[in-house]
C-alpha atoms as a PDB file:
ATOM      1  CA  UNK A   1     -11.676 -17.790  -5.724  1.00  0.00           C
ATOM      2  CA  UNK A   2     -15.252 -17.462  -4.187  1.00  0.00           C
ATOM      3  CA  UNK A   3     -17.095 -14.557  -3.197  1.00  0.00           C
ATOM      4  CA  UNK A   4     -16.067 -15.101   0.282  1.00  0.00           C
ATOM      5  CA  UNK A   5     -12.605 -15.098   0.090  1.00  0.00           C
ATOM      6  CA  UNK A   6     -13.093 -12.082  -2.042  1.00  0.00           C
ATOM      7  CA  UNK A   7     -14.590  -9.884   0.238  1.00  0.00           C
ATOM      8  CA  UNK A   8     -12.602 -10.911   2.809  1.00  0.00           C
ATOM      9  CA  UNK A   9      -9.173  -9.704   1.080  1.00  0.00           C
ATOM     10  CA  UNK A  10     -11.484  -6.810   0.243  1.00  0.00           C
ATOM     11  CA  UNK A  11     -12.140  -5.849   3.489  1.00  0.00           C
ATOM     12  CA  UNK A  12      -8.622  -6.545   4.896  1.00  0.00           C
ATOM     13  CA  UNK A  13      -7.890  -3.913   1.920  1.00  0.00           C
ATOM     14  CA  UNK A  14     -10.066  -1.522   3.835  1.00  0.00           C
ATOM     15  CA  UNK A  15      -9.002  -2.152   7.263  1.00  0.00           C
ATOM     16  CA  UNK A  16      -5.029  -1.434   5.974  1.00  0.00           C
ATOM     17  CA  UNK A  17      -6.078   1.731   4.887  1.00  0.00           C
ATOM     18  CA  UNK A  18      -7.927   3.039   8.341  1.00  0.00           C
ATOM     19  CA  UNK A  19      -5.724   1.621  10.316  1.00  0.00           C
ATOM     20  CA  UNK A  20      -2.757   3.501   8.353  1.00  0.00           C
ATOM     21  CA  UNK A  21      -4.481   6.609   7.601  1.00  0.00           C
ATOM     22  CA  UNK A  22      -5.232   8.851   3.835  1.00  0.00           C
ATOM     23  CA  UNK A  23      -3.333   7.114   1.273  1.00  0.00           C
ATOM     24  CA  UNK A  24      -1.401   9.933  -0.849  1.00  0.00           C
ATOM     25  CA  UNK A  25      -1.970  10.018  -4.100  1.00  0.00           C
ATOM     26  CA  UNK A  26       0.911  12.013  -4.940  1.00  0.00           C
ATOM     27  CA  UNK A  27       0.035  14.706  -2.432  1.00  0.00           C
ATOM     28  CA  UNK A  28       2.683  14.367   0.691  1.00  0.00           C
ATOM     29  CA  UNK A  29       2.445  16.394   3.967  1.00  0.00           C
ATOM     30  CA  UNK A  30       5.331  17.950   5.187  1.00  0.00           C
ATOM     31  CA  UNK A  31       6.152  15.547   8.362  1.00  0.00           C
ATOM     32  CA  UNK A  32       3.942  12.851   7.652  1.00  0.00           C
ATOM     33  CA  UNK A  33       3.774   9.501   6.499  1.00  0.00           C
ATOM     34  CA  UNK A  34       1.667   8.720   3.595  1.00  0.00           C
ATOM     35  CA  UNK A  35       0.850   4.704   2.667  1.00  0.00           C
ATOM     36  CA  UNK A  36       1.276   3.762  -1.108  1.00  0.00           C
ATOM     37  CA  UNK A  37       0.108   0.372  -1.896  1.00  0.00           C
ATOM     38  CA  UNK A  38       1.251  -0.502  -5.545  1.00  0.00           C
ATOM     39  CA  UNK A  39      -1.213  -3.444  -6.078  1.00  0.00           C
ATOM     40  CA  UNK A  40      -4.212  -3.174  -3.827  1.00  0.00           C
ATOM     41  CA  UNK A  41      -6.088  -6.164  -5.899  1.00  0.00           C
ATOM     42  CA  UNK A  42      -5.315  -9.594  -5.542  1.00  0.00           C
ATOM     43  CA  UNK A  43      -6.998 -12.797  -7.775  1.00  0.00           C
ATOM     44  CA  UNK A  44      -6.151 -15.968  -6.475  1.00  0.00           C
ATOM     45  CA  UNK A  45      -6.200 -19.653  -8.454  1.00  0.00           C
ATOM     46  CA  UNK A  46      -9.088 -21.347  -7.794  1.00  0.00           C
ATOM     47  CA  UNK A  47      -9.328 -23.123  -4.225  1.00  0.00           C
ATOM     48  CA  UNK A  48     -11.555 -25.611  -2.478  1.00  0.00           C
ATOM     49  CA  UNK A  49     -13.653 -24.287   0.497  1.00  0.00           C
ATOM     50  CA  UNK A  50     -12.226 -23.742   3.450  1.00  0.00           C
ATOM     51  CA  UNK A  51      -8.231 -23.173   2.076  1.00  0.00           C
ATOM     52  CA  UNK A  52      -6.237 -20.576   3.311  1.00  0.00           C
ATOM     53  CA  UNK A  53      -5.004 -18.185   0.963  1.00  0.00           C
ATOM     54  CA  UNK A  54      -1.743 -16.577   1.744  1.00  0.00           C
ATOM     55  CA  UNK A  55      -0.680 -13.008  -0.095  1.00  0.00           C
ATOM     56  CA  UNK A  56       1.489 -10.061   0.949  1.00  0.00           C
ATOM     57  CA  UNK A  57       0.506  -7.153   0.225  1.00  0.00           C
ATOM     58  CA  UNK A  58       3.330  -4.410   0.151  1.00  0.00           C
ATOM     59  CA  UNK A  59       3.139  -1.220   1.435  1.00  0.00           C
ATOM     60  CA  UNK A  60       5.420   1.652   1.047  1.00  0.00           C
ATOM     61  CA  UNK A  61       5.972   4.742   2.644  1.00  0.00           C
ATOM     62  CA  UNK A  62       6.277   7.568   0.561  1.00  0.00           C
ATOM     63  CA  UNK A  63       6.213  10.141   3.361  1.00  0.00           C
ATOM     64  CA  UNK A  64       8.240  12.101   5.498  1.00  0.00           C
ATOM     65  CA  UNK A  65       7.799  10.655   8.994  1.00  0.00           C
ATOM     66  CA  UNK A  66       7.233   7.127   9.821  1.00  0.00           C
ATOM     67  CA  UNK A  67       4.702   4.914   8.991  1.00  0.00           C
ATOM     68  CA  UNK A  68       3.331   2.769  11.708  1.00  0.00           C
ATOM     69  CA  UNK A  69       0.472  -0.184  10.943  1.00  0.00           C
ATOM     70  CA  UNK A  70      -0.416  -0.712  14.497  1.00  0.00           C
ATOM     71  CA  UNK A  71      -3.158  -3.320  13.777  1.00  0.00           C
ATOM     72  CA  UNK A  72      -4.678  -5.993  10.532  1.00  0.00           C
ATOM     73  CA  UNK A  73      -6.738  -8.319  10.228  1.00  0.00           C
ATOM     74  CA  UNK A  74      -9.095  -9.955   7.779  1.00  0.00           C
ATOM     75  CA  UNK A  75     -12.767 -10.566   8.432  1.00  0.00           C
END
């Protein structure tokens, strides 16, 4: 995987996480959701230029009140 595709799943990474709000580590607030992301880190096999690269990343809700990811995207 190049550097480009790298920081790009980095920053999608990033963008999960503001557009979902503090990620609990542990810590839960009564009435509130709190995103849990078992694997935030992803290596891919080596590509050509220009390939897409597909991954899910999972997310989990280990709150009290929903979770709602209104908006992601990768840059």
């Amino acid at each position: 995987m190049n550097a480009e595709h790298s920081l790009s799943l980095v920053i999608a990474c990033c963008l999960i996480f503001l557009a979902v709000g503090p990620v609990g580590a542990g810590q839960e607030a009564s009435g509130s959701p709190s995103a849990y992301l078992p694997k935030m880190h992803y290596d891919s096999e080596p590509v050509l230029d220009g390939t897409d690269i597909i991954h899910d990343f999972i997310i989990q809700n280990k709150g009290t009140a929903p979770l709602k990811i209104e908006k992601v995207h990768a840059d």
